[in-house]
PDB file of N, CA and C in Angstrom:
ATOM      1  N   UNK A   1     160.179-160.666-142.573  1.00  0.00           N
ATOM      2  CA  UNK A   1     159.772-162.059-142.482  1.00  0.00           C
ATOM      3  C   UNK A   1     158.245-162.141-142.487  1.00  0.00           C
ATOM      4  N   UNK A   2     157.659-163.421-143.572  1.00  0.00           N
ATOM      5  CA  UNK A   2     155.953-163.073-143.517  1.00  0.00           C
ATOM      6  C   UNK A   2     155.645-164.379-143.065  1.00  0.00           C
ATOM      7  N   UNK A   3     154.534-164.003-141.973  1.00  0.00           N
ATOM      8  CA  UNK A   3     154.079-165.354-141.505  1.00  0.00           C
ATOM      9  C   UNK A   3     153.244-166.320-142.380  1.00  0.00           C
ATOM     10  N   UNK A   4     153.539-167.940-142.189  1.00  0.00           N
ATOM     11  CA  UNK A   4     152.297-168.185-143.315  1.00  0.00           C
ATOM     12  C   UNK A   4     151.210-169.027-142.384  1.00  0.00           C
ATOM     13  N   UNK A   5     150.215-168.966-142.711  1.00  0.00           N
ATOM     14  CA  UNK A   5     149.009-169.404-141.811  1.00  0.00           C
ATOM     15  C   UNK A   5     148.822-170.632-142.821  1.00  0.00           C
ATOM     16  N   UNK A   6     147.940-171.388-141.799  1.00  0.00           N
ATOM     17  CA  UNK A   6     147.576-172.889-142.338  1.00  0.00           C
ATOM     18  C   UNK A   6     145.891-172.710-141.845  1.00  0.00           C
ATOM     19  N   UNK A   7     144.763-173.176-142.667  1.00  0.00           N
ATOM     20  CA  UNK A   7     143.609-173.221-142.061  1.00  0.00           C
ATOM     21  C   UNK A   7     143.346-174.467-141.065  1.00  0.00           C
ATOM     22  N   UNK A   8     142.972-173.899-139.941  1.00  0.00           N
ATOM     23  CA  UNK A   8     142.681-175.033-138.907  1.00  0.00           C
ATOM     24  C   UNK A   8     140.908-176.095-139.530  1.00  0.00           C
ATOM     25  N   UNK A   9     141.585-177.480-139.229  1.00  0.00           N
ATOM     26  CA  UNK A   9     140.802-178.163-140.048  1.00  0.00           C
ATOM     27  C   UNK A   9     140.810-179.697-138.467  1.00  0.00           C
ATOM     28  N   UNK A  10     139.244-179.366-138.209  1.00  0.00           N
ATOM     29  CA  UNK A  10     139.088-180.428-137.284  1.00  0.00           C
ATOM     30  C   UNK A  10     139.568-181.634-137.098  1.00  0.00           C
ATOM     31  N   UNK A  11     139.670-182.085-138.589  1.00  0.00           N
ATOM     32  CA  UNK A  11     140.158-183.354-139.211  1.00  0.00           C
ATOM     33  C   UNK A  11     141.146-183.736-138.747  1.00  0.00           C
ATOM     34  N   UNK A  12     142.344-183.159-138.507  1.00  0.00           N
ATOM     35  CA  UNK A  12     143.445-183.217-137.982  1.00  0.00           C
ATOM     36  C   UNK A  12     143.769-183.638-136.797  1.00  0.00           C
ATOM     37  N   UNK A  13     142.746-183.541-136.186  1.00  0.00           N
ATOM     38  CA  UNK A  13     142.814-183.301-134.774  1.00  0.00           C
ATOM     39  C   UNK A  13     141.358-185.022-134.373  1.00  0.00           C
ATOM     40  N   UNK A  14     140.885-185.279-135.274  1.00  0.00           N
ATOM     41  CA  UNK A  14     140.248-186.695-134.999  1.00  0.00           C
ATOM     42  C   UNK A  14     141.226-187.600-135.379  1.00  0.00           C
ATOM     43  N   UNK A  15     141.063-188.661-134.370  1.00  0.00           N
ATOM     44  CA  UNK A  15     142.706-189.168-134.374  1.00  0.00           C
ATOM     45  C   UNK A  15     141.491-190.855-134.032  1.00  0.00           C
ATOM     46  N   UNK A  16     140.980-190.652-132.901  1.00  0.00           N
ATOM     47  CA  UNK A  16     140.740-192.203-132.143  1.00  0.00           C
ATOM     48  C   UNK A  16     139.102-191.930-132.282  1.00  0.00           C
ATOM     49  N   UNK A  17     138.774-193.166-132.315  1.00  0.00           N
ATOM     50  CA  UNK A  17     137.331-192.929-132.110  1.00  0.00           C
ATOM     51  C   UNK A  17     136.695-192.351-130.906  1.00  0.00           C
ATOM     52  N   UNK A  18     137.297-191.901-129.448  1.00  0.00           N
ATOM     53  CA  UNK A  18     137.313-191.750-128.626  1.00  0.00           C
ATOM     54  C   UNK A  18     136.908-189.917-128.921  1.00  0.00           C
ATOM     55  N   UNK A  19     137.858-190.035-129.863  1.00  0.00           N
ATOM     56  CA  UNK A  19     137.614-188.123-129.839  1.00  0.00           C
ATOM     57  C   UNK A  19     136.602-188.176-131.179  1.00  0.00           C
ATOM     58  N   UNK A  20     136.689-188.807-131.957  1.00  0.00           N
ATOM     59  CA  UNK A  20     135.264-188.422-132.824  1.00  0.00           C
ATOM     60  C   UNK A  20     133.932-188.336-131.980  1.00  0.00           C
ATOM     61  N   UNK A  21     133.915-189.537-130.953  1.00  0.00           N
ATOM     62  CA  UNK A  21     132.675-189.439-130.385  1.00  0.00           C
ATOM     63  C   UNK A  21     132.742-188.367-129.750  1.00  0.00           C
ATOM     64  N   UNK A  22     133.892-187.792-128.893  1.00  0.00           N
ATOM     65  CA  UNK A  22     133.344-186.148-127.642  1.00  0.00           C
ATOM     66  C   UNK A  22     133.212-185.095-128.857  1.00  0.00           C
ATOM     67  N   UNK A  23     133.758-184.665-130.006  1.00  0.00           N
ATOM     68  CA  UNK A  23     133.379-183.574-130.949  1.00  0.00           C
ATOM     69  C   UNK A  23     132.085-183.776-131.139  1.00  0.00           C
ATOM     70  N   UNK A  24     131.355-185.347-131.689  1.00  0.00           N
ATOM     71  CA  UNK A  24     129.916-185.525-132.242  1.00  0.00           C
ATOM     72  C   UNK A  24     129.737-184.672-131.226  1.00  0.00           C
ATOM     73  N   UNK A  25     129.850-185.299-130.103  1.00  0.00           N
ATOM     74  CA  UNK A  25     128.484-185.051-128.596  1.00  0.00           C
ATOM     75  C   UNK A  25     128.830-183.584-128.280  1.00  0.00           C
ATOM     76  N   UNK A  26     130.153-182.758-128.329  1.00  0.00           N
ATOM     77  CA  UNK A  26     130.265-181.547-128.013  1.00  0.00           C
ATOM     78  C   UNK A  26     128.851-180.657-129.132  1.00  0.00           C
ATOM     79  N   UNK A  27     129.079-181.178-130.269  1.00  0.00           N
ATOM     80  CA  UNK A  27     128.521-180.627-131.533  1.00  0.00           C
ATOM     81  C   UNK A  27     126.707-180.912-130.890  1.00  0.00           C
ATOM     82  N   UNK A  28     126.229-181.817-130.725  1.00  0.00           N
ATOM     83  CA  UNK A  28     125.285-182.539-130.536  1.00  0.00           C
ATOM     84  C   UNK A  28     124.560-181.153-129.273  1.00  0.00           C
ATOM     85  N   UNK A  29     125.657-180.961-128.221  1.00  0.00           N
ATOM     86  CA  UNK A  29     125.196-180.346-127.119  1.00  0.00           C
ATOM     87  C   UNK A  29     125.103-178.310-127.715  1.00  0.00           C
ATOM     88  N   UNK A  30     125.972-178.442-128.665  1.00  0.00           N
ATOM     89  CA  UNK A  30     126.079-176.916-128.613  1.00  0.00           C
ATOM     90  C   UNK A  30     125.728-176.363-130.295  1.00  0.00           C
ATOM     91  N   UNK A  31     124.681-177.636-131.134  1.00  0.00           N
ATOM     92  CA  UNK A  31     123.964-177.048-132.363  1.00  0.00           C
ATOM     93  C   UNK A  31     123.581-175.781-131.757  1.00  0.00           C
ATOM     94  N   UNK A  32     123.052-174.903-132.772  1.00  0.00           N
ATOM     95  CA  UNK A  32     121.543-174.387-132.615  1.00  0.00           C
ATOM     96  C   UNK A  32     120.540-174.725-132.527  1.00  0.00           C
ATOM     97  N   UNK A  33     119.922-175.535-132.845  1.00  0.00           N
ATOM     98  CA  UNK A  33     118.873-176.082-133.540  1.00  0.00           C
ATOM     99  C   UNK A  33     118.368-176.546-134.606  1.00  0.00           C
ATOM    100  N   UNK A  34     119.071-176.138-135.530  1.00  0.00           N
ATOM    101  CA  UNK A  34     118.924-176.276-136.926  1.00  0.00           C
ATOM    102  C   UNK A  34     119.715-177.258-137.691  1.00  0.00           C
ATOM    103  N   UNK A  35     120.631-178.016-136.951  1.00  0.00           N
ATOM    104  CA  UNK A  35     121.401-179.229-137.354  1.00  0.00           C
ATOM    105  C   UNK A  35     122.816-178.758-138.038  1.00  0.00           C
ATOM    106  N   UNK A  36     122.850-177.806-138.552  1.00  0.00           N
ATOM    107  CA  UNK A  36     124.070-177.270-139.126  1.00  0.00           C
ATOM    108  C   UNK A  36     125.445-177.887-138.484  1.00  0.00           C
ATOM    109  N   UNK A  37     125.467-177.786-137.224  1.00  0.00           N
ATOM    110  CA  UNK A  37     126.432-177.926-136.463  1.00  0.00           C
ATOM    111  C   UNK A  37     127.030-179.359-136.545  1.00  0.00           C
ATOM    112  N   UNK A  38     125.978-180.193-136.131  1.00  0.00           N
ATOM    113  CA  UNK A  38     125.751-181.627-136.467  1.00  0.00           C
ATOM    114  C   UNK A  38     126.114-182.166-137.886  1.00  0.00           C
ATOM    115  N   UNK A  39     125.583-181.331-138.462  1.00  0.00           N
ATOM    116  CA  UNK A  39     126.071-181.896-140.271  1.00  0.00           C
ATOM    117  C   UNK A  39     127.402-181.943-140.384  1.00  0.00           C
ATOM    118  N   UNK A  40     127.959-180.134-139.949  1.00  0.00           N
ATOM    119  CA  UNK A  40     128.949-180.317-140.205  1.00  0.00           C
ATOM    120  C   UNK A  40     130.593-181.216-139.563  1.00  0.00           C
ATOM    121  N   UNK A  41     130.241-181.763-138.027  1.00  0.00           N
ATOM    122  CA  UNK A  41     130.624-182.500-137.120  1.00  0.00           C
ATOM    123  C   UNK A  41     130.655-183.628-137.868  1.00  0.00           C
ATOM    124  N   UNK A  42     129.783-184.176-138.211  1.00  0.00           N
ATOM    125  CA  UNK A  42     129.406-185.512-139.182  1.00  0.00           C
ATOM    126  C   UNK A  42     130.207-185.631-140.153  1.00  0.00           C
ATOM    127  N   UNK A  43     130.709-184.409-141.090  1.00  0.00           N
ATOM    128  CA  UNK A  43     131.229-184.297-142.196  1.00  0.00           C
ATOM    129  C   UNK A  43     132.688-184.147-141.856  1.00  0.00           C
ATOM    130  N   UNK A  44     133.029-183.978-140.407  1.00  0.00           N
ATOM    131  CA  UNK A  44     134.476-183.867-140.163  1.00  0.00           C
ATOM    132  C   UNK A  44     134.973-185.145-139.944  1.00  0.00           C
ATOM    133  N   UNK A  45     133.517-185.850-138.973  1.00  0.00           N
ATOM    134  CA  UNK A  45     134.483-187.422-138.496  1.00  0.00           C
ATOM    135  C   UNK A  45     134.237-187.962-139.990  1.00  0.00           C
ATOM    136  N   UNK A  46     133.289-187.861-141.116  1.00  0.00           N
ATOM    137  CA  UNK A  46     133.430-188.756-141.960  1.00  0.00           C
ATOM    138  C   UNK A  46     134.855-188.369-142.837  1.00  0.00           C
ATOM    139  N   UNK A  47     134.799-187.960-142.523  1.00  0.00           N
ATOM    140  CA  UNK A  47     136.323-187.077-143.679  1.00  0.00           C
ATOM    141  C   UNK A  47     137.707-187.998-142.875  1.00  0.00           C
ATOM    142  N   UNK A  48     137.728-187.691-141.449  1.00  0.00           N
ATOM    143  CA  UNK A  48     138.773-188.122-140.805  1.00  0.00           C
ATOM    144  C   UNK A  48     138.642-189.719-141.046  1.00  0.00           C
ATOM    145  N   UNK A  49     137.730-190.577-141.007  1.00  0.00           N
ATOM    146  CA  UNK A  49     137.598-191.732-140.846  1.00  0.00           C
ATOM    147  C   UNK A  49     137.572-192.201-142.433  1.00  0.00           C
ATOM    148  N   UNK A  50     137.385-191.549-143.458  1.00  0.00           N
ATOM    149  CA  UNK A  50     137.615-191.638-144.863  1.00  0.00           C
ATOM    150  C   UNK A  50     135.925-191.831-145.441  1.00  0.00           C
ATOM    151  N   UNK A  51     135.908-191.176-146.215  1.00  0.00           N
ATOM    152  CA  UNK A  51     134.440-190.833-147.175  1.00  0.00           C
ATOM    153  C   UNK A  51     134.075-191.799-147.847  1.00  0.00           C
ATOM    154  N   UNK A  52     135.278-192.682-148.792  1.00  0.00           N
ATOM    155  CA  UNK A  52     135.402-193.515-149.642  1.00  0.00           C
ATOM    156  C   UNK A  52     134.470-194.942-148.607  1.00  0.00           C
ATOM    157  N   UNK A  53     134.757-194.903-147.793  1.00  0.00           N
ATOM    158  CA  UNK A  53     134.750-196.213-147.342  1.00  0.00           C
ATOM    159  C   UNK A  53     133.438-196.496-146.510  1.00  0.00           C
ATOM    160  N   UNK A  54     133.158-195.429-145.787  1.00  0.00           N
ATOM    161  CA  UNK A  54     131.811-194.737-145.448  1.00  0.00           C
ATOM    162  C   UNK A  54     130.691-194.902-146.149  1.00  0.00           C
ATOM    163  N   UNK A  55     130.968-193.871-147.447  1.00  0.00           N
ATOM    164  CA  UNK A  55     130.022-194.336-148.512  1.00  0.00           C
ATOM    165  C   UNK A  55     129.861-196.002-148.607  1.00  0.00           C
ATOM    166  N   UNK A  56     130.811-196.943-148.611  1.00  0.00           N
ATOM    167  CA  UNK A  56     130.719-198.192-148.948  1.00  0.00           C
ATOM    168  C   UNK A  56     129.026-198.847-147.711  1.00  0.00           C
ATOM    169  N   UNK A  57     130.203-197.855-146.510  1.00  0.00           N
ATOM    170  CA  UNK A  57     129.194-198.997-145.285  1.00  0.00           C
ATOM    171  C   UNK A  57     128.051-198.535-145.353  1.00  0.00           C
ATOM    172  N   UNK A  58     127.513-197.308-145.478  1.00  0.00           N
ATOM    173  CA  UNK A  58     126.148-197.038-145.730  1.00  0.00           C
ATOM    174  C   UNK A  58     125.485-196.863-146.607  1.00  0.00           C
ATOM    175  N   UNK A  59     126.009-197.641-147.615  1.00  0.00           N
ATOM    176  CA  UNK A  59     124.990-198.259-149.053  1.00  0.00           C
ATOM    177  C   UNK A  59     124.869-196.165-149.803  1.00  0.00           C
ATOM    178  N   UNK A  60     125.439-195.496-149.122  1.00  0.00           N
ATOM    179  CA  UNK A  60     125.366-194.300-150.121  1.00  0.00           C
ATOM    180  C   UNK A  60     126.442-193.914-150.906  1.00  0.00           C
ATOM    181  N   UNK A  61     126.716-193.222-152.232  1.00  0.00           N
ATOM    182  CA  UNK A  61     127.270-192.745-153.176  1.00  0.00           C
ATOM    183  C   UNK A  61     128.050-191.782-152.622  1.00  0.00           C
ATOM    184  N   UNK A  62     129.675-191.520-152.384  1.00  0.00           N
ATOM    185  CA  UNK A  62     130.351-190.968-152.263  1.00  0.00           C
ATOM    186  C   UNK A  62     130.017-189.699-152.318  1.00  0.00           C
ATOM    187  N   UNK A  63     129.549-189.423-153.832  1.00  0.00           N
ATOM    188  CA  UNK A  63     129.751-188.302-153.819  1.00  0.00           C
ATOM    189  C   UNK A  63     127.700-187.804-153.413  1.00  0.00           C
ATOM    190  N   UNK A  64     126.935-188.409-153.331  1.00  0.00           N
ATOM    191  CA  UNK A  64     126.010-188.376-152.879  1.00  0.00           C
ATOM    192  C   UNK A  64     126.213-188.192-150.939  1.00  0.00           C
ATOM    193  N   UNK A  65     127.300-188.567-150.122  1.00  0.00           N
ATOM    194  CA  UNK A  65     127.640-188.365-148.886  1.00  0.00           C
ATOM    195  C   UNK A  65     127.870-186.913-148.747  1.00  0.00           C
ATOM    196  N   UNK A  66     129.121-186.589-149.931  1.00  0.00           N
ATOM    197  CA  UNK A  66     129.457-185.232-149.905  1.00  0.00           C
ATOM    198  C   UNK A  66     128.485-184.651-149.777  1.00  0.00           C
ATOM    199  N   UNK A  67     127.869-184.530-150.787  1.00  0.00           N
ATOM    200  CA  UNK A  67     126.592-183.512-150.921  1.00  0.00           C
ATOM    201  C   UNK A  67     125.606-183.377-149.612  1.00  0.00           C
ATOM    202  N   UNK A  68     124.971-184.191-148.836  1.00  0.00           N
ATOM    203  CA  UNK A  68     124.292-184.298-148.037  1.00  0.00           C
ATOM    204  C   UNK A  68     125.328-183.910-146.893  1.00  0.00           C
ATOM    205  N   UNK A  69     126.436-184.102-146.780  1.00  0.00           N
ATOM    206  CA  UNK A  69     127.253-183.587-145.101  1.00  0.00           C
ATOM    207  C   UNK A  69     127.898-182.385-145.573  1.00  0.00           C
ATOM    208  N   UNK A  70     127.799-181.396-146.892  1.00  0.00           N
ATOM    209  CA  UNK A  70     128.010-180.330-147.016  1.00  0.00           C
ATOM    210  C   UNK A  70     127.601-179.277-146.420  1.00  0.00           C
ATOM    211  N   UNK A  71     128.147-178.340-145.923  1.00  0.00           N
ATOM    212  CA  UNK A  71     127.340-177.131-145.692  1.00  0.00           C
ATOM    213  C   UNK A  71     126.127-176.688-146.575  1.00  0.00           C
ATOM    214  N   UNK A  72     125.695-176.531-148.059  1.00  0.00           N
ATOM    215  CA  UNK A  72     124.331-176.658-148.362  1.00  0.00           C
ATOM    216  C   UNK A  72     123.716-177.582-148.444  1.00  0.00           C
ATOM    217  N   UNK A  73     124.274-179.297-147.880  1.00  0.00           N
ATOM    218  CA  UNK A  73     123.374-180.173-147.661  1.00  0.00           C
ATOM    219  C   UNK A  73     122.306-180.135-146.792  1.00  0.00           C
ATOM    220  N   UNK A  74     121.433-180.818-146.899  1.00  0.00           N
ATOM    221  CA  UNK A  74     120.530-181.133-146.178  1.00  0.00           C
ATOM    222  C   UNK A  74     119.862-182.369-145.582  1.00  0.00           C
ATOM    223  N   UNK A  75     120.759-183.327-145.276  1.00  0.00           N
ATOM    224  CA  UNK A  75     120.381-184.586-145.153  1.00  0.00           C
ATOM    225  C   UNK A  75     118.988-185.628-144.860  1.00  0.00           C
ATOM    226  N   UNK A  76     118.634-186.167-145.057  1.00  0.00           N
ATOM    227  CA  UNK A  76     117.218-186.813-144.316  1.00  0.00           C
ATOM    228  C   UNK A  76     117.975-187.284-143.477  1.00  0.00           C
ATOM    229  N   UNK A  77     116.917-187.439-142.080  1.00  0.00           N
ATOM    230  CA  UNK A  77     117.346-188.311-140.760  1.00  0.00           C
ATOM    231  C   UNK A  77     117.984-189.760-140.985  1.00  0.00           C
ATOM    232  N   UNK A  78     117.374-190.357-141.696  1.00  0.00           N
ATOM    233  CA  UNK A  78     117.565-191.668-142.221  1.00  0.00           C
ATOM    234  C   UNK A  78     118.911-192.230-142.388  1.00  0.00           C
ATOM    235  N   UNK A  79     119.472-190.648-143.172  1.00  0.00           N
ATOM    236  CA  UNK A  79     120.820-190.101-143.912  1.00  0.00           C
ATOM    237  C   UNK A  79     121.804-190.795-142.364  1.00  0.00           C
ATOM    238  N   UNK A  80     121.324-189.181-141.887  1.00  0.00           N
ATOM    239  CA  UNK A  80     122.193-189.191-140.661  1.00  0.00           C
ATOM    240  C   UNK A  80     122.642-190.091-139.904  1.00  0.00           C
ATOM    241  N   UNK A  81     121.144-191.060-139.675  1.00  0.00           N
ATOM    242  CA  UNK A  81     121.424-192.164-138.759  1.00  0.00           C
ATOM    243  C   UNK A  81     121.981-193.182-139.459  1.00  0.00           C
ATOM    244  N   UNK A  82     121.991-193.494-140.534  1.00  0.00           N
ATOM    245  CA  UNK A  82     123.361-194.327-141.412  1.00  0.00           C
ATOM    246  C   UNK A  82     124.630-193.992-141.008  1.00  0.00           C
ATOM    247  N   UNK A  83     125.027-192.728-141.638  1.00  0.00           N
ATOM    248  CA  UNK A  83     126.193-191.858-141.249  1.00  0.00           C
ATOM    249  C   UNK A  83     126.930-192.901-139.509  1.00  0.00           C
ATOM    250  N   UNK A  84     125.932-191.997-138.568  1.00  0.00           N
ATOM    251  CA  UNK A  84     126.149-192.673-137.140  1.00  0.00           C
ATOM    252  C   UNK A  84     126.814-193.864-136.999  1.00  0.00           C
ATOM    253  N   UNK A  85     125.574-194.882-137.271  1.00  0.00           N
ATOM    254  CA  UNK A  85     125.834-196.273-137.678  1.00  0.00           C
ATOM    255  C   UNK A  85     127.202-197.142-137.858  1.00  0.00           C
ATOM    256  N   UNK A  86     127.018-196.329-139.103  1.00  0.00           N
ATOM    257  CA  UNK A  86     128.459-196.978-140.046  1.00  0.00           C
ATOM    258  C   UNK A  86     130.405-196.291-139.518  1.00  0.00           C
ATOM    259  N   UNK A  87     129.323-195.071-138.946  1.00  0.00           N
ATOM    260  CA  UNK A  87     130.905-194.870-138.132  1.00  0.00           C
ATOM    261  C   UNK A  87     131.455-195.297-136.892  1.00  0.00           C
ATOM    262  N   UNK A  88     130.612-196.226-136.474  1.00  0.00           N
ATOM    263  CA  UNK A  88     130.494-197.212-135.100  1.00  0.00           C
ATOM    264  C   UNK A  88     130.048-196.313-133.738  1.00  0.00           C
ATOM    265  N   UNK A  89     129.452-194.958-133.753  1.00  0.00           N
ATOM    266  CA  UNK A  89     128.973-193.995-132.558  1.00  0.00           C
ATOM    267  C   UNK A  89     127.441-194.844-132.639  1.00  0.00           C
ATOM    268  N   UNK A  90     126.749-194.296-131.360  1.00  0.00           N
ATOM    269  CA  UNK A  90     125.279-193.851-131.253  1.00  0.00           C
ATOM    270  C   UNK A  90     125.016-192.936-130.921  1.00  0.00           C
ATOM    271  N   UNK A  91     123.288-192.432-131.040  1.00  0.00           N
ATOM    272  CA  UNK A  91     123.142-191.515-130.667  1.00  0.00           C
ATOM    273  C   UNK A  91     121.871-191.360-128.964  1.00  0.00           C
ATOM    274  N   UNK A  92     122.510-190.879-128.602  1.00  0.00           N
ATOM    275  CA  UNK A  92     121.200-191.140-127.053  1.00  0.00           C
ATOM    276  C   UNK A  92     120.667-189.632-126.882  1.00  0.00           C
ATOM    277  N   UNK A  93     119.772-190.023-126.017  1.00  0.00           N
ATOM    278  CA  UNK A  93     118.806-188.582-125.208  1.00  0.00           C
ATOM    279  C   UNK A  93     119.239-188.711-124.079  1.00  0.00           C
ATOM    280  N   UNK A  94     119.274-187.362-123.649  1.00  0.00           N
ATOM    281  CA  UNK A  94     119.013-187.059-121.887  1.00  0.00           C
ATOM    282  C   UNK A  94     118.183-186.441-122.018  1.00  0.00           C
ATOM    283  N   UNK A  95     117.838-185.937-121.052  1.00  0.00           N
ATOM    284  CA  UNK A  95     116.813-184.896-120.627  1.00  0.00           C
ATOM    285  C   UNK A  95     117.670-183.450-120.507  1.00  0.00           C
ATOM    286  N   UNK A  96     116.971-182.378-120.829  1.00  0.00           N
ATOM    287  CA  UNK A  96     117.183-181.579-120.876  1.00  0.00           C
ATOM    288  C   UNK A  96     117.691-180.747-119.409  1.00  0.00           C
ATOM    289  N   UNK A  97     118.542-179.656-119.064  1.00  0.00           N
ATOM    290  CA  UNK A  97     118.298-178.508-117.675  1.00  0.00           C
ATOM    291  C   UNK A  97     118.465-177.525-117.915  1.00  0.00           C
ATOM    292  N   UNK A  98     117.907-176.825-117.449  1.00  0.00           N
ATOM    293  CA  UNK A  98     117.611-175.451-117.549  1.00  0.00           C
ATOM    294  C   UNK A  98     118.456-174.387-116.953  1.00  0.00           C
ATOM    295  N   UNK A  99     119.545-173.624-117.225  1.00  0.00           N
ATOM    296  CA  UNK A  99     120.303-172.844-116.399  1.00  0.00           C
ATOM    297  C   UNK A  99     120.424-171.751-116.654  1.00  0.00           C
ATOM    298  N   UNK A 100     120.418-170.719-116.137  1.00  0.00           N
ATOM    299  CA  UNK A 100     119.980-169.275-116.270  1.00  0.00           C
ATOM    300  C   UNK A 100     119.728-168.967-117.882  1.00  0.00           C
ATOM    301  N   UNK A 101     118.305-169.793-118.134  1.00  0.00           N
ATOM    302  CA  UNK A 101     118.082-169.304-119.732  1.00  0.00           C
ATOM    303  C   UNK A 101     118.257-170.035-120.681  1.00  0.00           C
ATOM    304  N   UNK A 102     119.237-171.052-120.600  1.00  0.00           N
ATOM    305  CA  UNK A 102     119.877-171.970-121.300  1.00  0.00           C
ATOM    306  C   UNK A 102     119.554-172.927-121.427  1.00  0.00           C
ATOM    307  N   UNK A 103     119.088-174.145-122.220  1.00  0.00           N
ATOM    308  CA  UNK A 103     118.624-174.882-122.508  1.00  0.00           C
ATOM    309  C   UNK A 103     119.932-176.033-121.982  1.00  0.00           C
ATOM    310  N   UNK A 104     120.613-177.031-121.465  1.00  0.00           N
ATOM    311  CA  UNK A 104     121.997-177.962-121.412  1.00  0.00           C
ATOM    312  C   UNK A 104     121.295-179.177-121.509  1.00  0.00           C
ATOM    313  N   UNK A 105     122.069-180.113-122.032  1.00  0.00           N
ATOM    314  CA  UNK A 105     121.976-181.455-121.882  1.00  0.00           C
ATOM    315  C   UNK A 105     122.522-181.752-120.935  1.00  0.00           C
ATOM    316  N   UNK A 106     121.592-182.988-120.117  1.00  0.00           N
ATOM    317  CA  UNK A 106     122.332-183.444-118.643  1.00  0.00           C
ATOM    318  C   UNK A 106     123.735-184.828-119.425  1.00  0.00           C
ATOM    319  N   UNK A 107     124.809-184.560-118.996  1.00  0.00           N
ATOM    320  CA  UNK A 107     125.188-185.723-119.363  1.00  0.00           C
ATOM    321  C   UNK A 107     125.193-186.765-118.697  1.00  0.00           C
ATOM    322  N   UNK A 108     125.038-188.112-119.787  1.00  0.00           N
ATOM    323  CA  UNK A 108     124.983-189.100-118.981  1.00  0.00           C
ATOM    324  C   UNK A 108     126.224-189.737-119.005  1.00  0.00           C
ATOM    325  N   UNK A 109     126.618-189.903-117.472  1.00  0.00           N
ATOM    326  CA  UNK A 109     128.596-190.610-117.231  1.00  0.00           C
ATOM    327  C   UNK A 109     128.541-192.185-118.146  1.00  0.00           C
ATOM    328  N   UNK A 110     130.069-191.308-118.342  1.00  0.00           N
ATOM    329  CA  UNK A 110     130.516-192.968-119.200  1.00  0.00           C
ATOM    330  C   UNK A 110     130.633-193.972-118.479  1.00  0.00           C
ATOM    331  N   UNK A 111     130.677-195.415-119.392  1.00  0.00           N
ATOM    332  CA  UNK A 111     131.286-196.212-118.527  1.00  0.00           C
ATOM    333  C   UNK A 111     133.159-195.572-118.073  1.00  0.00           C
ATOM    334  N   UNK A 112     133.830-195.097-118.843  1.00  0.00           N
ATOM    335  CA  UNK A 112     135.284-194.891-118.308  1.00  0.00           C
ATOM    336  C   UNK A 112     134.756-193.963-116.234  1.00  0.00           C
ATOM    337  N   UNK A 113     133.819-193.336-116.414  1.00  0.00           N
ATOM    338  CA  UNK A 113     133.548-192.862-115.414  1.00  0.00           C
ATOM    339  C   UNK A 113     132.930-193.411-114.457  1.00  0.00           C
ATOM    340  N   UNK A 114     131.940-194.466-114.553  1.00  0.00           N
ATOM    341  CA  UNK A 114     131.407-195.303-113.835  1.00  0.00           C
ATOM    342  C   UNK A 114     132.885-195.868-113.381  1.00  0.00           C
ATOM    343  N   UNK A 115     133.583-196.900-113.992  1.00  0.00           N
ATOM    344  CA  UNK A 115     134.110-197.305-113.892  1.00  0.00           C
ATOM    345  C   UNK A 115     135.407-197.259-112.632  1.00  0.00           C
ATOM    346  N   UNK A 116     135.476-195.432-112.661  1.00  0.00           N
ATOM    347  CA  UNK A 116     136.592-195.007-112.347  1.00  0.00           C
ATOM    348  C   UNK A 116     135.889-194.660-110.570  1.00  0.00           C
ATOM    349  N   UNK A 117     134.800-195.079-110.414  1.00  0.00           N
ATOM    350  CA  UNK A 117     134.060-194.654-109.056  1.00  0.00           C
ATOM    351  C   UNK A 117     133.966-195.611-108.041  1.00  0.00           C
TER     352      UNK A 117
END
C-alpha cells in the first residue's frame, strides 16, 4: 500500500478574516527582516480571499499582484500597503522587547481581550 501526500498549502486553512489577520501578525512577528515572510503571508491571504478581486480593489493588474507577492517579487511599500488595505487588515507598531537575544514584539491586546477583562 503507497501513501499519497498532498502539499500543505496555508490557503486552506484561511477560512475567516479573523485567522488571516493572526497568520499576517504571526508572519509580521517572526519575518527575518527582509520581508520575505511578509510577502509571502500576503500572497497566502490574497490567494485565500481571491487575487481576481484584490487586484480589482487595489487598482493593480492581476497578474502584476502575482508577480509582486511572488517569492521573486519584490514589492514597493506602497504595493504592500494597498495589498493591506484592500484586504480590510491594518498594520500597527509596538515597541519592541528584548529577551535573551531576541528581538519580540510586545503585543498589543485585542479588543476580544480587553473586552473579556
Amino acid at each position: 500500500m503507497t501513501e499519497k501526500f498532498t502539499r500543505w498549502d496555508a490557503v486552506d486553512h484561511l477560512n475567516t478574516e479573523e485567522d488571516m489577520a493572526l497568520y499576517l501578525d504571526a508572519c509580521l512577528d517572526e519575518d527575518p527582516g527582509d520581508g520575505t515572510l511578509v510577502r509571502a503571508a500576503l500572497n497566502d491571504v490574497a490567494r485565500a480571499r481571491g487575487m481576481s478581486q484584490l487586484a480589482r480593489d487595489t487598482g493593480l493588474t492581476r497578474e502584476g499582484l502575482y508577480k509582486a507577492l511572488s517569492s521573486s517579487g519584490n514589492p514597493e511599500f506602497s504595493t504592500v500597503l494597498k495589498v493591506i488595505k484592500a484586504l480590510g487588515l491594518t498594520l500597527h507598531a509596538a515597541p519592541a522587547v528584548r529577551t535573551k537575544g531576541r528581538i519580540k514584539t510586545a503585543r498589543r491586546k485585542s479588543a476580544k481581550t480587553l473586552a473579556a477583562a
